[in-house]
C-alpha atoms as a PDB file:
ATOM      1  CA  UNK A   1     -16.839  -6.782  13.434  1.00  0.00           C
ATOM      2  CA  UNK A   2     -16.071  -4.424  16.557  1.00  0.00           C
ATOM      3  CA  UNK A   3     -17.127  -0.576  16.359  1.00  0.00           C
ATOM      4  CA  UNK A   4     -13.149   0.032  15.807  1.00  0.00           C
ATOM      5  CA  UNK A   5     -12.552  -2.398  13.362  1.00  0.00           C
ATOM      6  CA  UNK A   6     -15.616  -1.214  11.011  1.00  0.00           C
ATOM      7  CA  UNK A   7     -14.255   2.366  11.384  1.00  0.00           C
ATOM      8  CA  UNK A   8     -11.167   1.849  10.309  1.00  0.00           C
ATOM      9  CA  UNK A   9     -13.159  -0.675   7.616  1.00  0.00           C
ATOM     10  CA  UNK A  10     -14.689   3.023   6.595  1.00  0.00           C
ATOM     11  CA  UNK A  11     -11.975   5.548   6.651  1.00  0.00           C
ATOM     12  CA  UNK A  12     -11.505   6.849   3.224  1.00  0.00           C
ATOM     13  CA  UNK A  13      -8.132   6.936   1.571  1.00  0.00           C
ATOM     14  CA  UNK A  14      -7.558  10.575   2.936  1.00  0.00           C
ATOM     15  CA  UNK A  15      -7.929   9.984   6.744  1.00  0.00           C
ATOM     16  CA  UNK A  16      -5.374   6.793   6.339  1.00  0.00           C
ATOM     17  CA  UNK A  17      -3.094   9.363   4.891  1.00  0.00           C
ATOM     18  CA  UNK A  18      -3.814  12.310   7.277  1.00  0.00           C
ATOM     19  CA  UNK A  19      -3.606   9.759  10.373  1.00  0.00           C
ATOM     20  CA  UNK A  20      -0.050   8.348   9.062  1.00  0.00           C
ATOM     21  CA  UNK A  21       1.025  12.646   9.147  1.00  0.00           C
ATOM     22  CA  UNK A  22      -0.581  12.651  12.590  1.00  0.00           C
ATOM     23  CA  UNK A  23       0.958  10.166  13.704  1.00  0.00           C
ATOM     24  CA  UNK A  24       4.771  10.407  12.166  1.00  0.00           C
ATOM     25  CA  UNK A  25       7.803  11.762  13.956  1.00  0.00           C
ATOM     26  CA  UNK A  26      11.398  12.362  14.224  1.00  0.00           C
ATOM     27  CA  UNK A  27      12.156   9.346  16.625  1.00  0.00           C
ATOM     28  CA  UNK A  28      15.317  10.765  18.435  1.00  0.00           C
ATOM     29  CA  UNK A  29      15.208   7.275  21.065  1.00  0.00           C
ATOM     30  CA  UNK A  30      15.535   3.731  19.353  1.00  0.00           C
ATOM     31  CA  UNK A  31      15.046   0.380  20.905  1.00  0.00           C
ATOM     32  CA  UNK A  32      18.099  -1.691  19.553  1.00  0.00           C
ATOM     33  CA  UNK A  33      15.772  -4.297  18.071  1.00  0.00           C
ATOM     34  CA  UNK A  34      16.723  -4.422  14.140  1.00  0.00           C
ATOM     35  CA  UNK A  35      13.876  -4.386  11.631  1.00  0.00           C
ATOM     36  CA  UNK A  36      13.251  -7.550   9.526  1.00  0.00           C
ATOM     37  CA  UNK A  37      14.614  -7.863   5.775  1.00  0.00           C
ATOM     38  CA  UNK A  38      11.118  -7.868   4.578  1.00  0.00           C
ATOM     39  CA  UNK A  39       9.521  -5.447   6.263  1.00  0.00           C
ATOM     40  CA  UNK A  40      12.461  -3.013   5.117  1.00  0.00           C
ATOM     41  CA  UNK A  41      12.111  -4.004   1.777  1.00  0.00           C
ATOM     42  CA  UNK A  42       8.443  -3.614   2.015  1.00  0.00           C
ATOM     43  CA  UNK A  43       8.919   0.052   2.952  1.00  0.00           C
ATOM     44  CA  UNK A  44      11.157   0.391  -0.396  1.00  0.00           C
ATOM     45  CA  UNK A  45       8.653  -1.151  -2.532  1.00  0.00           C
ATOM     46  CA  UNK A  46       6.358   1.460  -1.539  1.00  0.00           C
ATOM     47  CA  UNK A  47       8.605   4.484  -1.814  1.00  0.00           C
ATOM     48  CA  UNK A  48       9.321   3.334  -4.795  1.00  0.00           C
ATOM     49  CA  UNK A  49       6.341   4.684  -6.118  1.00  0.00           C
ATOM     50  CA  UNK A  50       7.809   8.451  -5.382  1.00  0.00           C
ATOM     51  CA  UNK A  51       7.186  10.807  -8.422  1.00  0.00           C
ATOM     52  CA  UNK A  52      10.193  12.172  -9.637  1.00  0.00           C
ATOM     53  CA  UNK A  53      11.177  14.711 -12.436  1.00  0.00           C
ATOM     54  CA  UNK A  54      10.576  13.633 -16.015  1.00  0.00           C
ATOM     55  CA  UNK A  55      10.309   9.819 -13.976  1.00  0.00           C
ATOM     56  CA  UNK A  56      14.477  10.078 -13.394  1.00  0.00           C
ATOM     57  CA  UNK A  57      13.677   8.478  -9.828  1.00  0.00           C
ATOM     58  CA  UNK A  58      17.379   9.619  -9.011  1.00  0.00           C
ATOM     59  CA  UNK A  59      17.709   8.317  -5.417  1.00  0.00           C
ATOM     60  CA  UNK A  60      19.694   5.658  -4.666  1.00  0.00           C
ATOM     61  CA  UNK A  61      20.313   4.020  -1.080  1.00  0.00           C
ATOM     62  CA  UNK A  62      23.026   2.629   0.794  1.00  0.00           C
ATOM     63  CA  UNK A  63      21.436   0.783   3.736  1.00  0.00           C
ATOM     64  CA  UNK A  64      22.751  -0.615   7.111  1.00  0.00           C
ATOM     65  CA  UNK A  65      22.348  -3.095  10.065  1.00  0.00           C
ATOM     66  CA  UNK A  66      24.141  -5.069  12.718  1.00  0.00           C
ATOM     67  CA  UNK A  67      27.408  -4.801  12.620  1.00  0.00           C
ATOM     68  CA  UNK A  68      27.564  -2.054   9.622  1.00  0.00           C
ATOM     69  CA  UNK A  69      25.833   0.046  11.518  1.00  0.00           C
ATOM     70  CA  UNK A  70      27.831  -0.121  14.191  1.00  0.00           C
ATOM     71  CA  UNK A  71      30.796   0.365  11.909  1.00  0.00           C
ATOM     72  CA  UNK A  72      29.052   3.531  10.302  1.00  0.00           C
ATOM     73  CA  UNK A  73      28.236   5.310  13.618  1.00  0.00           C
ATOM     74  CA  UNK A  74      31.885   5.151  14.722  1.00  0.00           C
ATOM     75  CA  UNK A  75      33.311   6.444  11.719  1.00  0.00           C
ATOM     76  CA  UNK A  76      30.552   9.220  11.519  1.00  0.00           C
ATOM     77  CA  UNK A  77      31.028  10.094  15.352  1.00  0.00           C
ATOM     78  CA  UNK A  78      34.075  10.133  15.385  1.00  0.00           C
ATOM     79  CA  UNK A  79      34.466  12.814  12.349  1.00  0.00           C
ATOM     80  CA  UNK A  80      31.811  14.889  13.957  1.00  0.00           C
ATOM     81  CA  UNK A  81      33.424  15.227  17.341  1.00  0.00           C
ATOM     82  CA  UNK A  82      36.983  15.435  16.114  1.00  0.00           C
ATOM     83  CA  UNK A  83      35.878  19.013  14.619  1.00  0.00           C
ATOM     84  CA  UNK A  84      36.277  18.202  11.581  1.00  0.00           C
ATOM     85  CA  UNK A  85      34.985  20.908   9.300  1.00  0.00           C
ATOM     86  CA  UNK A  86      31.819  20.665   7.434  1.00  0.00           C
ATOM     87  CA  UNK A  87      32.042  19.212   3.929  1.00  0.00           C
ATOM     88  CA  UNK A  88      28.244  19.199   2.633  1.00  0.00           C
ATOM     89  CA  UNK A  89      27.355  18.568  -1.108  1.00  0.00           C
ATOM     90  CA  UNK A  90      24.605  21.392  -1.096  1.00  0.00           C
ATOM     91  CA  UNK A  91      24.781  24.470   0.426  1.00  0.00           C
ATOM     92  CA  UNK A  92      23.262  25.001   3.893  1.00  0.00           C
ATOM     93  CA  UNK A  93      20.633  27.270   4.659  1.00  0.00           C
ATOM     94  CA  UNK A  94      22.581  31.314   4.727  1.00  0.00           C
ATOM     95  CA  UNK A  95      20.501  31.826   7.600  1.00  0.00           C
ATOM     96  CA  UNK A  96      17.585  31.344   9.459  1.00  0.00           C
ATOM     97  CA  UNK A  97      15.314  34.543   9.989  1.00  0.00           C
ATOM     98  CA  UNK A  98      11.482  35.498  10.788  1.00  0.00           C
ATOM     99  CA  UNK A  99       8.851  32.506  11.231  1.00  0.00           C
ATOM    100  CA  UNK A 100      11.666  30.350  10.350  1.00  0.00           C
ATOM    101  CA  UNK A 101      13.843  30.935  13.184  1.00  0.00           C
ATOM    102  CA  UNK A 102      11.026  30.874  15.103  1.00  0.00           C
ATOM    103  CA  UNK A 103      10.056  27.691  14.875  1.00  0.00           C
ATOM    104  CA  UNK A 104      13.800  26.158  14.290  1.00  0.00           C
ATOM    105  CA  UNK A 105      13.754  27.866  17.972  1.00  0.00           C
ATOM    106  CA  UNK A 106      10.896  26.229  19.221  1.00  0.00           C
ATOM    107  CA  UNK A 107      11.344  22.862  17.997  1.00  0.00           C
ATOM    108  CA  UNK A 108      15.281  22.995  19.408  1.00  0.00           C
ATOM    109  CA  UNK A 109      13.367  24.255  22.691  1.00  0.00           C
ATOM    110  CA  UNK A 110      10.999  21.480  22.678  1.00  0.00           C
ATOM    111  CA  UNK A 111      13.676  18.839  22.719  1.00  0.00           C
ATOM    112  CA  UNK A 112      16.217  20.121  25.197  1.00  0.00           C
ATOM    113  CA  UNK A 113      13.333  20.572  27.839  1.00  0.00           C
ATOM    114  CA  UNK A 114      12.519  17.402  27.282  1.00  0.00           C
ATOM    115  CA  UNK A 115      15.717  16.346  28.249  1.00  0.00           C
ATOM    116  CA  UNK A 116      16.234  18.625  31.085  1.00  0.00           C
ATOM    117  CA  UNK A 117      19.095  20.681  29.018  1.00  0.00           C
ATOM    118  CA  UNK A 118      19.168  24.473  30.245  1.00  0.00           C
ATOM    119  CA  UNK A 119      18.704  27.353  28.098  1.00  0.00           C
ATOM    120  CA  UNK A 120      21.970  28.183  27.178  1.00  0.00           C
ATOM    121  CA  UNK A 121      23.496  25.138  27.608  1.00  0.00           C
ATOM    122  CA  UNK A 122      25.702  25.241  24.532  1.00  0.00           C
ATOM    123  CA  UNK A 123      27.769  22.330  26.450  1.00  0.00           C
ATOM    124  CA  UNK A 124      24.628  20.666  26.674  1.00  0.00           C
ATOM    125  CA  UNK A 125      23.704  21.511  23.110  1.00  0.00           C
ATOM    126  CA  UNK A 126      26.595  20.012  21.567  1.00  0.00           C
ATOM    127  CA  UNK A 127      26.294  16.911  23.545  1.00  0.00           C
ATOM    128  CA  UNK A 128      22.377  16.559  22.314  1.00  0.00           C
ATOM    129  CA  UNK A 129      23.514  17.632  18.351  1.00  0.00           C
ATOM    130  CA  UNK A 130      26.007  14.660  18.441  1.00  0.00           C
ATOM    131  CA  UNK A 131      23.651  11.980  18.828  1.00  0.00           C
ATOM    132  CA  UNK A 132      22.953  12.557  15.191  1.00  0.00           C
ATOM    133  CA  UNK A 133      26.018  11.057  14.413  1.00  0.00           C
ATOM    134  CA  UNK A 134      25.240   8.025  16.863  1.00  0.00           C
ATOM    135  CA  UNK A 135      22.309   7.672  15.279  1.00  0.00           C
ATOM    136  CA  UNK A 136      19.544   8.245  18.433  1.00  0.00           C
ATOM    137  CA  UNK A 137      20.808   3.974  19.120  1.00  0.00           C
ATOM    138  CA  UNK A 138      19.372   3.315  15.959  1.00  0.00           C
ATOM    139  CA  UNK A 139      19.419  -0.137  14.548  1.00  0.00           C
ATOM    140  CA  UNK A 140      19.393   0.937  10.722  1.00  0.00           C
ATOM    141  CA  UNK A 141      20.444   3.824   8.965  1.00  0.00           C
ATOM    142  CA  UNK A 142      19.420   4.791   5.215  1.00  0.00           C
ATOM    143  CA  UNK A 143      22.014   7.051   2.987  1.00  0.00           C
ATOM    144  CA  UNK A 144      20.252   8.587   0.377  1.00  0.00           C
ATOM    145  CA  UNK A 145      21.910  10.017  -2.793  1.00  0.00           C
ATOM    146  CA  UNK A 146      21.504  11.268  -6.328  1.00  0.00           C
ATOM    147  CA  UNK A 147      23.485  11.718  -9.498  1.00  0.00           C
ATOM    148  CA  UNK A 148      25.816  15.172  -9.392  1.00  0.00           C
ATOM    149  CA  UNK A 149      24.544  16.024 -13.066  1.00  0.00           C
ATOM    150  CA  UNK A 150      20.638  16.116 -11.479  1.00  0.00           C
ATOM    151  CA  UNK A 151      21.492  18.910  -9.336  1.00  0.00           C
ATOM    152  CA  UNK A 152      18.939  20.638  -7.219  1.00  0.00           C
ATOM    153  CA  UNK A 153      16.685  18.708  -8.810  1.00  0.00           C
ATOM    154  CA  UNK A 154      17.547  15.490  -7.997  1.00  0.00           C
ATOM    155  CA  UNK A 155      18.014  16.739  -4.289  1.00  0.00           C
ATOM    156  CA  UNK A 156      14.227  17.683  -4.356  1.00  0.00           C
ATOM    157  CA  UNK A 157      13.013  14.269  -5.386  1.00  0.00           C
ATOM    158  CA  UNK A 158      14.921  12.896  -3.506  1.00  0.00           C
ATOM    159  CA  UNK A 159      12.671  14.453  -0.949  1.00  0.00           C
ATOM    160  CA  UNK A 160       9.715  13.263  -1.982  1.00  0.00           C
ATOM    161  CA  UNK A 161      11.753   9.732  -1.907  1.00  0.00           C
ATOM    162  CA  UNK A 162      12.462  10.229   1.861  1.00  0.00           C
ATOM    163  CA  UNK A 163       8.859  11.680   2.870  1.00  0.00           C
ATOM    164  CA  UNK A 164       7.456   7.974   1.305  1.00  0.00           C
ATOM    165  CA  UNK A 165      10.143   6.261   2.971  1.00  0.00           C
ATOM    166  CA  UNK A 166       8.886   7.845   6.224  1.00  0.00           C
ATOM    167  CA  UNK A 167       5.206   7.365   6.090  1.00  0.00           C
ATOM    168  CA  UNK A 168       5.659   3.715   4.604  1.00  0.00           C
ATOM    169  CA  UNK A 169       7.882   2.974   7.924  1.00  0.00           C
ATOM    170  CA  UNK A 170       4.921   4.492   9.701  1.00  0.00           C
ATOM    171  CA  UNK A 171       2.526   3.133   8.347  1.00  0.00           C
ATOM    172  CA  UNK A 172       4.375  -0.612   9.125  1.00  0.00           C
ATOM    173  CA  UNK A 173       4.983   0.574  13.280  1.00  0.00           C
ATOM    174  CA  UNK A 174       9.032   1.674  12.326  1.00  0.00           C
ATOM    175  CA  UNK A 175       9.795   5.100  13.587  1.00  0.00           C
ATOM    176  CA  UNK A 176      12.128   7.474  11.440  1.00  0.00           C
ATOM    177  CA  UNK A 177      14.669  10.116  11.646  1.00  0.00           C
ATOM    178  CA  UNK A 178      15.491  12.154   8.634  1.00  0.00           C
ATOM    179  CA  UNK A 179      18.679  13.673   9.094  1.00  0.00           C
ATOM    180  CA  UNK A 180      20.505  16.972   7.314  1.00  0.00           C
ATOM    181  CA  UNK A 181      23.710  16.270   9.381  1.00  0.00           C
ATOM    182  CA  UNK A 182      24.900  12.484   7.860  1.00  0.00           C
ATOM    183  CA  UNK A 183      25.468  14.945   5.171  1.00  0.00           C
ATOM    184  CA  UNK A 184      27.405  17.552   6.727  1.00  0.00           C
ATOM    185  CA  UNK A 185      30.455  14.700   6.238  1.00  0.00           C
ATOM    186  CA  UNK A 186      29.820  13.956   2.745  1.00  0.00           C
ATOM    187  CA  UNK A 187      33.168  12.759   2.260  1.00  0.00           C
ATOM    188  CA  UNK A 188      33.210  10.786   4.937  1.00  0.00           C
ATOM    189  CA  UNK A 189      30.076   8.888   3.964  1.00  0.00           C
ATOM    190  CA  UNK A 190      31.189   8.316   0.445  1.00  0.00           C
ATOM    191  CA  UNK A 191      34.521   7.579   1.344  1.00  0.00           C
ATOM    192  CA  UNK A 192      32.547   4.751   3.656  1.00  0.00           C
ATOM    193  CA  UNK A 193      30.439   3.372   1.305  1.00  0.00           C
ATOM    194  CA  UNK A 194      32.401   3.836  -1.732  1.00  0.00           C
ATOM    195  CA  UNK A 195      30.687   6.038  -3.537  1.00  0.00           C
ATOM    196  CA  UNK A 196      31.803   7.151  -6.987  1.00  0.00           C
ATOM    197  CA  UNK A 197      32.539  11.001  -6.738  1.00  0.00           C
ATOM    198  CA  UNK A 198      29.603  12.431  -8.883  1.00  0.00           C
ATOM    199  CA  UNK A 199      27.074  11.424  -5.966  1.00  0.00           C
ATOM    200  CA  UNK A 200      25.703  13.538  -3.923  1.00  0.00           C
ATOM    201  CA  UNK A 201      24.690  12.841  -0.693  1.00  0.00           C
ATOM    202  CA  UNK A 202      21.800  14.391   0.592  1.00  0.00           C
ATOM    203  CA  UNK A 203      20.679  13.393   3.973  1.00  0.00           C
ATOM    204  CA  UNK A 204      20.209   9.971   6.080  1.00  0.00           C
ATOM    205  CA  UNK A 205      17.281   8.525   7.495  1.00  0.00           C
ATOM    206  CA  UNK A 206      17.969   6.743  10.761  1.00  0.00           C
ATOM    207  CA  UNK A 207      15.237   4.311  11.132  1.00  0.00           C
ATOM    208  CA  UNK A 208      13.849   1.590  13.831  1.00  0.00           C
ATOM    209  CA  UNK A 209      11.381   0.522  16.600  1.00  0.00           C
ATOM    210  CA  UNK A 210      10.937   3.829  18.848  1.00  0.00           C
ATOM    211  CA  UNK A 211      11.677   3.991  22.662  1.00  0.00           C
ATOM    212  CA  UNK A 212       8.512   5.532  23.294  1.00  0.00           C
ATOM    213  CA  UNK A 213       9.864   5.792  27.228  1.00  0.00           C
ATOM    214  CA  UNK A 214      12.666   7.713  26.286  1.00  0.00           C
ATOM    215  CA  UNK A 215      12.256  11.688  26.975  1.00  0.00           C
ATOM    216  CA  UNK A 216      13.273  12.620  23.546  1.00  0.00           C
ATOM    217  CA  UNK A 217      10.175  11.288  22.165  1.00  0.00           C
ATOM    218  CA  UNK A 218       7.696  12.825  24.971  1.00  0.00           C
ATOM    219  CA  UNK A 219       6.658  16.342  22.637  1.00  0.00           C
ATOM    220  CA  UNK A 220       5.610  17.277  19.405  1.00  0.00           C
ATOM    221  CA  UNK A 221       6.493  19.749  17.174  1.00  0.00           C
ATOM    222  CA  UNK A 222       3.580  22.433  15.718  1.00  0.00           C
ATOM    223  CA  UNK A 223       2.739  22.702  12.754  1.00  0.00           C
ATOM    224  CA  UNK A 224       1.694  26.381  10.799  1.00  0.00           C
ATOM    225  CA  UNK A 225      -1.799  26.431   9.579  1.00  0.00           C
ATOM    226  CA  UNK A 226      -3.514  26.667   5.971  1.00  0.00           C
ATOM    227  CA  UNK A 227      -3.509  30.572   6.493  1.00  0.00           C
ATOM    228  CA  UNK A 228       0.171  31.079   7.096  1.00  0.00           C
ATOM    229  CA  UNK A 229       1.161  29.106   4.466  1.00  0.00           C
ATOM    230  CA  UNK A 230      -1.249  29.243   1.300  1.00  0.00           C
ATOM    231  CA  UNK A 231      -2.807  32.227  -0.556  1.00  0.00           C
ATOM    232  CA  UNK A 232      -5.438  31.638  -2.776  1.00  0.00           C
ATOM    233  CA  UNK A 233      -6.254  33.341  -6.161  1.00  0.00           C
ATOM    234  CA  UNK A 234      -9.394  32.734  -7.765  1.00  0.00           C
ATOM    235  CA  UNK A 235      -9.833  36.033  -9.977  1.00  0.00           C
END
């Protein structure tokens, strides 16, 4: 057995876990190579496992490829770019303020120098913001939804849902996007897929092999430490 080979033969649970964090990010670059049917289902199986509220497991997915992808990205780009108002099923964030649009700041920073857009740039902003809706070339996008009666609820496990979904497609070599904005249209998107009107849509995951030579995947985001995030009590 090689030196690597019996380390990773040692690494406790923990360090698998904390090297799949490491290693995850938003893939905003896809090579147009399509994921195969059983690794995608493998990454299910394991998100599966997702605890949910009183076990209600309320996500459900609407899944695409080839062609319906394709099909999905034009109706999607098209509604963002026409200026079609907003129509989310949960409220957006009021604002931004303090740490928080700090490192929304930094993170929006990060990518447009990456891609050589200007500070101020708002043309070049709005160019960059619309390849959510083409889905960074993407091969496969996830829809993920939950039941209207679940409410915020449902919307939070269905975060937990999308965090496995991400470090199971990491953990198999398939980058991820999750994505607030395929919900900005929820109409749209159940209008595509033919959803039944008490679902709630509550973000996509775009999902695929990265293009690791693209620009948009050259930088990292930060991430706060223990001691801007945690207080501890123990009197």
């Amino acid at each position: 057995m090689t030196s690597i080979a019996a380390d990773k033969a040692q690494q406790q649970p923990i360090d698998v876990l904390d090297d799949l964090l490491a290693a995850r990010f938003s893939c905003r670059a896809f090579l147009s190579k399509p994921v195969p049917r059983p690794t995608i289902e493998r990454i299910l199986t394991a998100a599966q496992r997702t605890a949910s509220w009183c076990n209600s497991q309320p996500w459900r997915l609407e899944i695409t490829s080839g062609a319906a992808t394709q099909k999905f990205r034009e109706v999607m780009y098209a509604a963002a770019s026409s200026g079609k108002p907003n129509a989310g099923d949960f409220p957006f964030p009021r604002e931004y303020r303090g740490v928080y649009l700090e490192r929304r700041r930094e993170s929006g920073f990060q990518l447009y120098n990456s891609l050589g857009i200007a500070r101020g740039d708002k043309a070049g902003y709005a160019r960059q913001s619309l390849e959510n809706f083409n889905f960074f070339g993407a091969p496969h996008v996830a829809i993920v939804h939950s039941d209207e009666a679940l409410g915020v609820y449902g919307a939070i496990d269905c975060g937990g849902y999308v965090t496995s979904f991400m470090l199971a497609a990491q953990a198999l070599g398939v980058a991820t996007i999750p994505q607030a904005a395929l919900a900005f249209h929820s109409d749209v998107v159940r209008a595509h897929f033919g959803l039944a009107d008490d679902r709630r849509v509550v973000c996509g995951i775009s999902f695929g092999y990265p293009d690791l030579a693209h620009k948009a995947n050259s930088y990292r985001t930060t991430r706060a430490t223990i001691a801007d995030t945690v207080r501890f009590f123990d009197d």
